[in-house]
PDB file of N, CA and C in Angstrom:
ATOM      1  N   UNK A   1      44.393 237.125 -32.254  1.00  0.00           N
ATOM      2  CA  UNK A   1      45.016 235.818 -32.348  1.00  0.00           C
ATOM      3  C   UNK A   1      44.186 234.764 -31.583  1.00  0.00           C
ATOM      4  N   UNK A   2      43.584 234.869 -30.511  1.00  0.00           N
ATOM      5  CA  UNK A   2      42.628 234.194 -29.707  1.00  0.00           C
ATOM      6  C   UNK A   2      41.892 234.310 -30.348  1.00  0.00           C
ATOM      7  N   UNK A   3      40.838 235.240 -31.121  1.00  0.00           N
ATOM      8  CA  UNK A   3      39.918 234.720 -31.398  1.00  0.00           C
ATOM      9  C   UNK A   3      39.971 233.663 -33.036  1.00  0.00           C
ATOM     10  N   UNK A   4      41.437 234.054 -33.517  1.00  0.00           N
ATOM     11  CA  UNK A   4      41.217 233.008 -34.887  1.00  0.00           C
ATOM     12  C   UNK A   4      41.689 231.874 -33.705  1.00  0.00           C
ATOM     13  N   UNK A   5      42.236 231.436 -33.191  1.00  0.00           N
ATOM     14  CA  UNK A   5      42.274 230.047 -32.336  1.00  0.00           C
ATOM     15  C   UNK A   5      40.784 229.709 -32.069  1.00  0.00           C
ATOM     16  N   UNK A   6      40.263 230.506 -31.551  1.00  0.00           N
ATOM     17  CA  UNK A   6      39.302 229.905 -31.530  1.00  0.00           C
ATOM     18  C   UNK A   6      38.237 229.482 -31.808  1.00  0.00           C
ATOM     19  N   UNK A   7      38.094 230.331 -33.526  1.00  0.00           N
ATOM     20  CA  UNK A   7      37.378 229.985 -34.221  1.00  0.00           C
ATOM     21  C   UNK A   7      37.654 228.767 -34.898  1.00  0.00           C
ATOM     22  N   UNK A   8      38.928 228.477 -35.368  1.00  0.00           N
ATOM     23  CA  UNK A   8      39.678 227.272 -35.629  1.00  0.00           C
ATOM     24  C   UNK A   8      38.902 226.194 -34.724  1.00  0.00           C
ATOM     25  N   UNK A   9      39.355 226.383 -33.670  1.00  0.00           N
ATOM     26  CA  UNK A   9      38.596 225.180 -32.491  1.00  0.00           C
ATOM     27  C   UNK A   9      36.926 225.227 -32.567  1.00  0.00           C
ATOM     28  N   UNK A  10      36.715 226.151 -32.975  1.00  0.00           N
ATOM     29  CA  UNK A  10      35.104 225.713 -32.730  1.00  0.00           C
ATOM     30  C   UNK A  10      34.592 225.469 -34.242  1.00  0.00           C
ATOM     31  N   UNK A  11      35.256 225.554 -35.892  1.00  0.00           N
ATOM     32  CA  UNK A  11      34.785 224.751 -36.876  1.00  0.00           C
ATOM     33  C   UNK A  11      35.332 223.481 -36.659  1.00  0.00           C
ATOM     34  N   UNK A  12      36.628 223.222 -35.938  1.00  0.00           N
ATOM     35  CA  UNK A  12      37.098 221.734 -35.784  1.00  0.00           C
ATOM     36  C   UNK A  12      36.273 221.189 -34.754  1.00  0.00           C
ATOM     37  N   UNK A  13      35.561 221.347 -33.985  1.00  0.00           N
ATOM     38  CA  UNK A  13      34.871 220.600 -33.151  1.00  0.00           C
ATOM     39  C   UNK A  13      33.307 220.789 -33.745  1.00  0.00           C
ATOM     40  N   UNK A  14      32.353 221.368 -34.512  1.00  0.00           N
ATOM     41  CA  UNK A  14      31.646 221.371 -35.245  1.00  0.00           C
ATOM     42  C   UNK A  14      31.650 220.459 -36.576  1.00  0.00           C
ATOM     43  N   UNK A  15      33.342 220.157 -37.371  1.00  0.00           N
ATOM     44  CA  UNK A  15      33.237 219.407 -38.153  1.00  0.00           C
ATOM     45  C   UNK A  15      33.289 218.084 -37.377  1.00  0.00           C
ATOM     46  N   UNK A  16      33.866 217.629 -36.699  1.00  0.00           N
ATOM     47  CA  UNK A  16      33.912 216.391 -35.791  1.00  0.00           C
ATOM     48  C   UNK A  16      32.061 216.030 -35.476  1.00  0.00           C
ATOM     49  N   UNK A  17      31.594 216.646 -34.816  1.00  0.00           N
ATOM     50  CA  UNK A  17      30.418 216.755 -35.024  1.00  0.00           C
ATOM     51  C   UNK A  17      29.403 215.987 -36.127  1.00  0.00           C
ATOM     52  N   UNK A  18      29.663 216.974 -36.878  1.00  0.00           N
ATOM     53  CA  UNK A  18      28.878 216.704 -38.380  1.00  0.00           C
ATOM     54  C   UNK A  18      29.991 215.242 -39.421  1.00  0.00           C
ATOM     55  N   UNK A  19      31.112 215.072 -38.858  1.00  0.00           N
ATOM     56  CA  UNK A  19      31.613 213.755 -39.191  1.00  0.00           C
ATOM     57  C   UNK A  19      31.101 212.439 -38.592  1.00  0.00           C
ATOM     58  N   UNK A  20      30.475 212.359 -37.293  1.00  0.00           N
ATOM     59  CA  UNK A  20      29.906 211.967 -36.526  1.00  0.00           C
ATOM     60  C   UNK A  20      28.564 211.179 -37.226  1.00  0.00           C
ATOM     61  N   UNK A  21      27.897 212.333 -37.366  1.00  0.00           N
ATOM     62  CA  UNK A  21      26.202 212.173 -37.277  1.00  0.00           C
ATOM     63  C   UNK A  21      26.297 211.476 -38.709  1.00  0.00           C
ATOM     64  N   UNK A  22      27.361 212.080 -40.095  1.00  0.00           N
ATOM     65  CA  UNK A  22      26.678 211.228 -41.471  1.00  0.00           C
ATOM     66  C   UNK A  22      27.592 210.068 -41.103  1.00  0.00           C
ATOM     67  N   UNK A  23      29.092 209.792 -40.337  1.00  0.00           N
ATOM     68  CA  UNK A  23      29.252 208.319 -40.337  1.00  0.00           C
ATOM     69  C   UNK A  23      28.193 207.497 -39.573  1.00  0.00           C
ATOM     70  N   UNK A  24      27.591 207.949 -38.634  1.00  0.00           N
ATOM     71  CA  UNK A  24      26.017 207.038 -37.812  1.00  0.00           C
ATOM     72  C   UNK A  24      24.955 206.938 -39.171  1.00  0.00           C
ATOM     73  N   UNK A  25      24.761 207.913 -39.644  1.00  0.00           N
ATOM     74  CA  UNK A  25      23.921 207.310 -40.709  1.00  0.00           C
ATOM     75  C   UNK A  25      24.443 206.525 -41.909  1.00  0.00           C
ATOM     76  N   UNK A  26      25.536 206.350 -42.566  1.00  0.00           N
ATOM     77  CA  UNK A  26      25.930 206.137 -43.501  1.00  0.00           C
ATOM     78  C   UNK A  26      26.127 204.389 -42.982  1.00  0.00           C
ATOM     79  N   UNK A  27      27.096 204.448 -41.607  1.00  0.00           N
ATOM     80  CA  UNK A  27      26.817 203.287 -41.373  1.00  0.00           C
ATOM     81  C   UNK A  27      25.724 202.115 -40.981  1.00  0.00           C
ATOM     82  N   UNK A  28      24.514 203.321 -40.044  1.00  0.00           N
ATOM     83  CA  UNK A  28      23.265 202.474 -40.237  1.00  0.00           C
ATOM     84  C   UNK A  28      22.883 201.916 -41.930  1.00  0.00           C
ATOM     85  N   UNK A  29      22.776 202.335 -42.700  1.00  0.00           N
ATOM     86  CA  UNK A  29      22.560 202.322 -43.964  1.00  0.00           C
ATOM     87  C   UNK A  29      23.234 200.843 -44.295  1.00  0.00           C
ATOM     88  N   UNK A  30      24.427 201.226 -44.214  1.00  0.00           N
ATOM     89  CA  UNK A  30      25.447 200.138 -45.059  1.00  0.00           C
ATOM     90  C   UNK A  30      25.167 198.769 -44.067  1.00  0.00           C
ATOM     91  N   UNK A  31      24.847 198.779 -42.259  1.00  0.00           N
ATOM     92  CA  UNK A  31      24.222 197.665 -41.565  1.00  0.00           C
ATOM     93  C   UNK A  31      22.978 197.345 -42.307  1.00  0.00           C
ATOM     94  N   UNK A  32      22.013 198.010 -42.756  1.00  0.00           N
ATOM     95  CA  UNK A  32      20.774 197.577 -42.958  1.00  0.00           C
ATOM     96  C   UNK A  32      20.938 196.997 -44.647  1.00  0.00           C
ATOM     97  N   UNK A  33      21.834 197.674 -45.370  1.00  0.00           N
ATOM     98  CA  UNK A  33      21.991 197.109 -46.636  1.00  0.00           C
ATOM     99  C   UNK A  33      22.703 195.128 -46.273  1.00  0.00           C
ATOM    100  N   UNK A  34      23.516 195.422 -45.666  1.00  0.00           N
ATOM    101  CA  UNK A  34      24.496 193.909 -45.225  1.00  0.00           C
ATOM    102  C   UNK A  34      23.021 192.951 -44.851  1.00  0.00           C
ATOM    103  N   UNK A  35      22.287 193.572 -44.209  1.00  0.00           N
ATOM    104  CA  UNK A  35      21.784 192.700 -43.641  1.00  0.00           C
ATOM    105  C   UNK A  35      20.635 191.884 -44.565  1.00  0.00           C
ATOM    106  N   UNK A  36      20.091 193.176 -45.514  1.00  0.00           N
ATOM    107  CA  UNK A  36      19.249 192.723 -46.594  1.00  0.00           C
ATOM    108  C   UNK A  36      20.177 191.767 -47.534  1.00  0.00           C
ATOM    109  N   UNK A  37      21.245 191.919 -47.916  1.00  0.00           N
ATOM    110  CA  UNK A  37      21.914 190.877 -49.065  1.00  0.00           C
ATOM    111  C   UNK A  37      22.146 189.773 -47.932  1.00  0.00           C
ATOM    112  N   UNK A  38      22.445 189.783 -47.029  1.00  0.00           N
ATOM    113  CA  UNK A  38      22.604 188.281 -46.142  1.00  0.00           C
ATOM    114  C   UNK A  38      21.262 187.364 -46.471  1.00  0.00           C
ATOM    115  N   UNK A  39      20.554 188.159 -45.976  1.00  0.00           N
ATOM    116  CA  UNK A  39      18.923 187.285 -45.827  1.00  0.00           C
ATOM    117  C   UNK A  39      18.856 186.940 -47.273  1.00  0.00           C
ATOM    118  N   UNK A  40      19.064 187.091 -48.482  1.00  0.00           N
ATOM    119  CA  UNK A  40      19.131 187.460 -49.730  1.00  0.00           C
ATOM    120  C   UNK A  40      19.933 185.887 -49.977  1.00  0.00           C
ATOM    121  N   UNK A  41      21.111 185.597 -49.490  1.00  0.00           N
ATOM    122  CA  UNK A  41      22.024 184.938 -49.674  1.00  0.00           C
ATOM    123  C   UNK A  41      20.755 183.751 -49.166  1.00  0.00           C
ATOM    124  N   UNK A  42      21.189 183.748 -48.090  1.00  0.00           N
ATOM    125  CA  UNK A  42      20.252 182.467 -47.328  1.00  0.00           C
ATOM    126  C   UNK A  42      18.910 182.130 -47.816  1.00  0.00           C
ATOM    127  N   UNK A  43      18.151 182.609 -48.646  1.00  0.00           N
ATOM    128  CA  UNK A  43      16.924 182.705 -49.236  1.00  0.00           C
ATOM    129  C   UNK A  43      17.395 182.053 -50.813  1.00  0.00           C
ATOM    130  N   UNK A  44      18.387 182.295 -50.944  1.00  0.00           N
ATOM    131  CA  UNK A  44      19.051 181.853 -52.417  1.00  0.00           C
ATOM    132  C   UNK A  44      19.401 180.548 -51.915  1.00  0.00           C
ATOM    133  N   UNK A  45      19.800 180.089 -51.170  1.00  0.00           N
ATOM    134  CA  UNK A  45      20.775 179.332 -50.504  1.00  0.00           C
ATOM    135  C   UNK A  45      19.400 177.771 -50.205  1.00  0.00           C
ATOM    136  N   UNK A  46      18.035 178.194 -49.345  1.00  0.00           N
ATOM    137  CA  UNK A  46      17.488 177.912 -49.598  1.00  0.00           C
ATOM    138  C   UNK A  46      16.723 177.336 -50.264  1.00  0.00           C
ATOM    139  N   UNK A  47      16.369 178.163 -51.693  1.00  0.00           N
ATOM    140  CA  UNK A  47      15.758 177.671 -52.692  1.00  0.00           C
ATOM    141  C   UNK A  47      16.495 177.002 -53.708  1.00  0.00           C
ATOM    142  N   UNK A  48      17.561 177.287 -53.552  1.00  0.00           N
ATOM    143  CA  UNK A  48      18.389 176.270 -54.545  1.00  0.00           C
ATOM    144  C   UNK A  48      18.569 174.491 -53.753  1.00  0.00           C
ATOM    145  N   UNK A  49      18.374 174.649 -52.664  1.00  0.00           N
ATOM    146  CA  UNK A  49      17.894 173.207 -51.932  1.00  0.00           C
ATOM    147  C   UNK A  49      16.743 172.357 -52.320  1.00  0.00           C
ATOM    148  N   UNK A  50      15.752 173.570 -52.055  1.00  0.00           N
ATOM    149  CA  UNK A  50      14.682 173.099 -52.527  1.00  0.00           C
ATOM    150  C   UNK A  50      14.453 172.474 -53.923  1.00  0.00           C
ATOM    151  N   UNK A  51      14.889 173.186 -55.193  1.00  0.00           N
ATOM    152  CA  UNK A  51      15.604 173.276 -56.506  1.00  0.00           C
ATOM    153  C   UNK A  51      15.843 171.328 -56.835  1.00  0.00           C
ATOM    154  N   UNK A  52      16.925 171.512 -55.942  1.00  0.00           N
ATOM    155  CA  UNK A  52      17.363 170.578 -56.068  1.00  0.00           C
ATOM    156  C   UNK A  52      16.939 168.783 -55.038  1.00  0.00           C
ATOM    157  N   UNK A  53      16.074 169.064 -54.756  1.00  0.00           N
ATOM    158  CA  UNK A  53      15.058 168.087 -53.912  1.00  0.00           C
ATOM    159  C   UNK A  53      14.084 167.931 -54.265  1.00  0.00           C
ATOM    160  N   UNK A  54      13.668 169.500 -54.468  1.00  0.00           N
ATOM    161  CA  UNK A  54      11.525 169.527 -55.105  1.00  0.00           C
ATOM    162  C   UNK A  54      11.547 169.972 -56.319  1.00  0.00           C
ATOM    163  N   UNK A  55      12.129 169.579 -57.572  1.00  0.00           N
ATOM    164  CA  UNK A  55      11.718 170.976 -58.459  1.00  0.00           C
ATOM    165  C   UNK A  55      10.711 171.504 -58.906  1.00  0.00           C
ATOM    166  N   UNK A  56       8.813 170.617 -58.560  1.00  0.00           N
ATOM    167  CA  UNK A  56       8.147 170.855 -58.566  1.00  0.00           C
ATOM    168  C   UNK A  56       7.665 172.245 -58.473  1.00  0.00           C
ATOM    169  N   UNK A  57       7.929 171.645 -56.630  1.00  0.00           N
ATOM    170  CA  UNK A  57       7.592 172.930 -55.373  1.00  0.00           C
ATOM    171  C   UNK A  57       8.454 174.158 -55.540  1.00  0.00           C
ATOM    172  N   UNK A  58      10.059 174.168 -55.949  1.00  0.00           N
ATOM    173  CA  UNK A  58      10.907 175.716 -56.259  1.00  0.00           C
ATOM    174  C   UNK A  58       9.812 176.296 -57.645  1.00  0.00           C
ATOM    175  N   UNK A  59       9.218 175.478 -58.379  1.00  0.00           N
ATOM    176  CA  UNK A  59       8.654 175.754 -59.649  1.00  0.00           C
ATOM    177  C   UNK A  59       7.522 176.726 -58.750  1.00  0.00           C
ATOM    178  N   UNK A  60       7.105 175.897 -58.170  1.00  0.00           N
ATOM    179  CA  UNK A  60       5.615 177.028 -57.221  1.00  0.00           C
ATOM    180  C   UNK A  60       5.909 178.044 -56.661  1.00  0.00           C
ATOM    181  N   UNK A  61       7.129 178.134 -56.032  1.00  0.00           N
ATOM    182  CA  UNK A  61       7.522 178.752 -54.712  1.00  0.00           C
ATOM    183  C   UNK A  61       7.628 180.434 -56.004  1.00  0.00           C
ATOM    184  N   UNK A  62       8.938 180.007 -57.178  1.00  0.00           N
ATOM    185  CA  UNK A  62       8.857 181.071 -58.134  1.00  0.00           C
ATOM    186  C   UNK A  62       8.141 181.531 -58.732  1.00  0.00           C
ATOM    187  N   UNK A  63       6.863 180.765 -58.978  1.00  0.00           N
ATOM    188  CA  UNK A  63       5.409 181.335 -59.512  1.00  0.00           C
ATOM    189  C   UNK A  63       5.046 182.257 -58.894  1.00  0.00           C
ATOM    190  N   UNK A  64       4.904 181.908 -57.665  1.00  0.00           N
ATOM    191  CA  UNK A  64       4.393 182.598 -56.273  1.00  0.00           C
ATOM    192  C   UNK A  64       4.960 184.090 -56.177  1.00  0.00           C
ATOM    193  N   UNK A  65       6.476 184.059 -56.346  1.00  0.00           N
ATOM    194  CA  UNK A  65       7.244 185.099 -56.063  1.00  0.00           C
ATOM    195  C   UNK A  65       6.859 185.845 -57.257  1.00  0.00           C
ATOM    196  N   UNK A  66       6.962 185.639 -58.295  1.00  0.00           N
ATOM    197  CA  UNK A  66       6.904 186.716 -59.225  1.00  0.00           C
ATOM    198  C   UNK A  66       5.291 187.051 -59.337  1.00  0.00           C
ATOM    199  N   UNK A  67       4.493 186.347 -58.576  1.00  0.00           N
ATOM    200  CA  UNK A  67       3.230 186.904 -59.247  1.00  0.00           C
ATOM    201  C   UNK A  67       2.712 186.028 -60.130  1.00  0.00           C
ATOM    202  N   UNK A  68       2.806 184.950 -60.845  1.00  0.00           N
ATOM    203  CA  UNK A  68       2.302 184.245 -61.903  1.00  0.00           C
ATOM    204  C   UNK A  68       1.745 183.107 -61.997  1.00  0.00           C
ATOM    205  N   UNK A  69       0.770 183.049 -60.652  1.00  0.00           N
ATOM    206  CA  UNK A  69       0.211 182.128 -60.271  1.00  0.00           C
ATOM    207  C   UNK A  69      -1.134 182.169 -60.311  1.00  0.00           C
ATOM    208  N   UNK A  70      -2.345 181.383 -60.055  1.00  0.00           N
ATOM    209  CA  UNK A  70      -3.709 181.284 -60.900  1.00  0.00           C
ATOM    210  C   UNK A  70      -4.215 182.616 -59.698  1.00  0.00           C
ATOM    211  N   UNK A  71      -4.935 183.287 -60.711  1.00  0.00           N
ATOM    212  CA  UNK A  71      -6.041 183.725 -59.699  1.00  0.00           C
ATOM    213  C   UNK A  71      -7.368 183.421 -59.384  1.00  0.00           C
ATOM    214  N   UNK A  72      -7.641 183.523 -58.476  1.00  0.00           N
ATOM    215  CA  UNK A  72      -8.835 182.886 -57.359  1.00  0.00           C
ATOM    216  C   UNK A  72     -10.254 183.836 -57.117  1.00  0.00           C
TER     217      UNK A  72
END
């Protein structure tokens, strides 16, 4: 009887464990994802300023970005 107790206690403190380590990664992940669509936002947020001030220069800025600009 002690020892199923205490095997009980030692997969429950092993799963705690291993609940642990993938919520630290899962949540690093989902921080580093937040943080890429933020910058994402503000970069949108950005160029639609620009857009709407330069449409020249957003015209360059999107050349630029995709690649479709003269080569040198």
């Amino acid at each position: 009887m002690v020892r199923n107790i205490t095997g009980f206690a030692m997969f429950a403190f092993l799963a705690m464990i291993a609940f642990k380590i993938l919520a630290g990664v899962f949540g690093a992940l989902l921080g580093l994802l937040m943080t890429v669509l933020w910058w994402a936002l503000v970069g949108f947020v950005i160029y639609t300023i620009i857009k709407l001030v330069a449409p020249g220069t957003a015209r360059k800025i999107r050349e630029t970005v995709r690649g479709e600009g003269h080569a040198t």
